[in-house]
Protein backbone atom coordinates (compact mmCIF):
# COMPACT_ATOMS: atom_id res chain seq x y z
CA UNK A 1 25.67 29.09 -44.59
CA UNK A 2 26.92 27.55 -40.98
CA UNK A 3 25.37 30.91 -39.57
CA UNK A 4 21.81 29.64 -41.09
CA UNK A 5 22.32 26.28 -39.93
CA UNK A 6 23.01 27.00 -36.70
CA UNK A 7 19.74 29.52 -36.25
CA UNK A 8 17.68 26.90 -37.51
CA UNK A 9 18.66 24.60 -35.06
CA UNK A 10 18.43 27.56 -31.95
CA UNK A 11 14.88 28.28 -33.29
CA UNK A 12 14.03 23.99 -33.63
CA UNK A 13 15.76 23.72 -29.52
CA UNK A 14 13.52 27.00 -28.04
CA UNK A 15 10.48 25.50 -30.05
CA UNK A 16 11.17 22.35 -28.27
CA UNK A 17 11.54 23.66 -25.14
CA UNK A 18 8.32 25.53 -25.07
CA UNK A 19 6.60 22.48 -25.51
CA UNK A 20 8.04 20.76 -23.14
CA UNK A 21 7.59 23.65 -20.57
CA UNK A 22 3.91 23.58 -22.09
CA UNK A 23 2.95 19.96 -21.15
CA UNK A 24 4.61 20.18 -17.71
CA UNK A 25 2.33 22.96 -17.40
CA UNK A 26 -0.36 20.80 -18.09
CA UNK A 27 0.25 18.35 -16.22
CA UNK A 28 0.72 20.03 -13.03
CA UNK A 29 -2.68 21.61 -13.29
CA UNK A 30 -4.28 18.26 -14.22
CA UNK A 31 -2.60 16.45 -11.37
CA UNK A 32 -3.56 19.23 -9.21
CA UNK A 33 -7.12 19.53 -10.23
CA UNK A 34 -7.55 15.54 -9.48
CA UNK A 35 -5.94 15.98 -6.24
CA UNK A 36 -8.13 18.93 -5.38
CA UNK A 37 -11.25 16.95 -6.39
CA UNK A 38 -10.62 13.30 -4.89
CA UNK A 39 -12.54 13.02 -1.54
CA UNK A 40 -10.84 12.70 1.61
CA UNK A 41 -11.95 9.69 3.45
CA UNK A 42 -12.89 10.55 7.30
CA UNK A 43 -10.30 8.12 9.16
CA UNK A 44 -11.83 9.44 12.45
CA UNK A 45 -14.93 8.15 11.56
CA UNK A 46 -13.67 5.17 10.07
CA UNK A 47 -11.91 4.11 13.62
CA UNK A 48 -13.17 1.67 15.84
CA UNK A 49 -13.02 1.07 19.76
CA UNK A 50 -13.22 -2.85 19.21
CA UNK A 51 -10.06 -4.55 19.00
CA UNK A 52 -9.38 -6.76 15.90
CA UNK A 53 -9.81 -10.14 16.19
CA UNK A 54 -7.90 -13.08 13.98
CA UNK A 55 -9.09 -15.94 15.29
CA UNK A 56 -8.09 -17.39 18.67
CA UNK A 57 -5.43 -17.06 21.07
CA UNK A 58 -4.50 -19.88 23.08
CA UNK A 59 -2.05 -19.80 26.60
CA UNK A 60 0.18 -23.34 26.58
CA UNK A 61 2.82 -24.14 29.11
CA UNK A 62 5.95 -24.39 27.94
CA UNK A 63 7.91 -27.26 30.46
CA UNK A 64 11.00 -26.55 28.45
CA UNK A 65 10.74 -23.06 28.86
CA UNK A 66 9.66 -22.57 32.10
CA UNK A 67 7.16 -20.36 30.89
CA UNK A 68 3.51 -19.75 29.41
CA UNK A 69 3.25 -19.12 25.68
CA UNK A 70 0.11 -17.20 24.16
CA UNK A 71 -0.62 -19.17 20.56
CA UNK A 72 -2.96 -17.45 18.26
CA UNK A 73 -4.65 -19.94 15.88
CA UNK A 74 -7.09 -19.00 12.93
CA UNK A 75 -8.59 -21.51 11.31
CA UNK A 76 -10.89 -20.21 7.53
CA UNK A 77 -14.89 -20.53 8.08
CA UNK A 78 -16.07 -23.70 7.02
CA UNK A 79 -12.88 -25.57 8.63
CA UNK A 80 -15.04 -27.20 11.47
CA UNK A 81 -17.13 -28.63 8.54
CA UNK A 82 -13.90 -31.03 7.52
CA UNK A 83 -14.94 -31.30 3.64
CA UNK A 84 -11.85 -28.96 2.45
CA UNK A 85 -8.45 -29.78 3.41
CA UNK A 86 -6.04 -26.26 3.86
CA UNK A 87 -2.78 -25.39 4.00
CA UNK A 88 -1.00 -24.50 7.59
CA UNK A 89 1.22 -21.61 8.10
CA UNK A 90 3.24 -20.85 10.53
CA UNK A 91 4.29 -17.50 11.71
CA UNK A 92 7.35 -17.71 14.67
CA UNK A 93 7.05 -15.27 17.13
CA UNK A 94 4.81 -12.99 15.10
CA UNK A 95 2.56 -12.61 17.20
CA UNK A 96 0.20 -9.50 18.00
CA UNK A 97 1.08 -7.90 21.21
């Protein structure tokens, strides 16, 4: 009776197995049949020979430091207006060099 028992459960594990060997199957060739048909976005193309520009950069004299500092400052479109009131963040030494 064990012997029974126990070839039911070898036949349940292999049957079990095969279907998980099945879906990884699957899934392999569906993940590799999107991959194959995404488009590839032209990044050659897509660069540019104009520098990026965020906002304004500003050179003030430092008398404590003996030295010039380059500030960049960005202010949102509309600011000049004075209608909305926004918050300031500061970034130290972040700066884009």
């Amino acid at each position: 009776m064990l012997d029974r028992g126990a070839g039911i459960c070898q036949t349940a594990l292999s049957f079990l197995r095969s279907c998980v060997t099945r879906s990884l199957i699957l899934i392999a060739a569906l993940l590799g049949a999107a991959c194959q048909s995404a488009p590839v976005a032209n990044v050659a193309s897509a660069v540019s020979s104009q520098p990026i520009v965020l906002g304004r950069g500003y050179d003030i004299a430092s008398a404590l430091l003996g030295e010039v500092r380059h500030v960049n400052v960005y202010l949102p479109a509309g600011y000049t207006k004075g209608e909305t009131r926004y918050p300031v963040l500061y970034l130290i030494d972040g700066g884009v060099d």
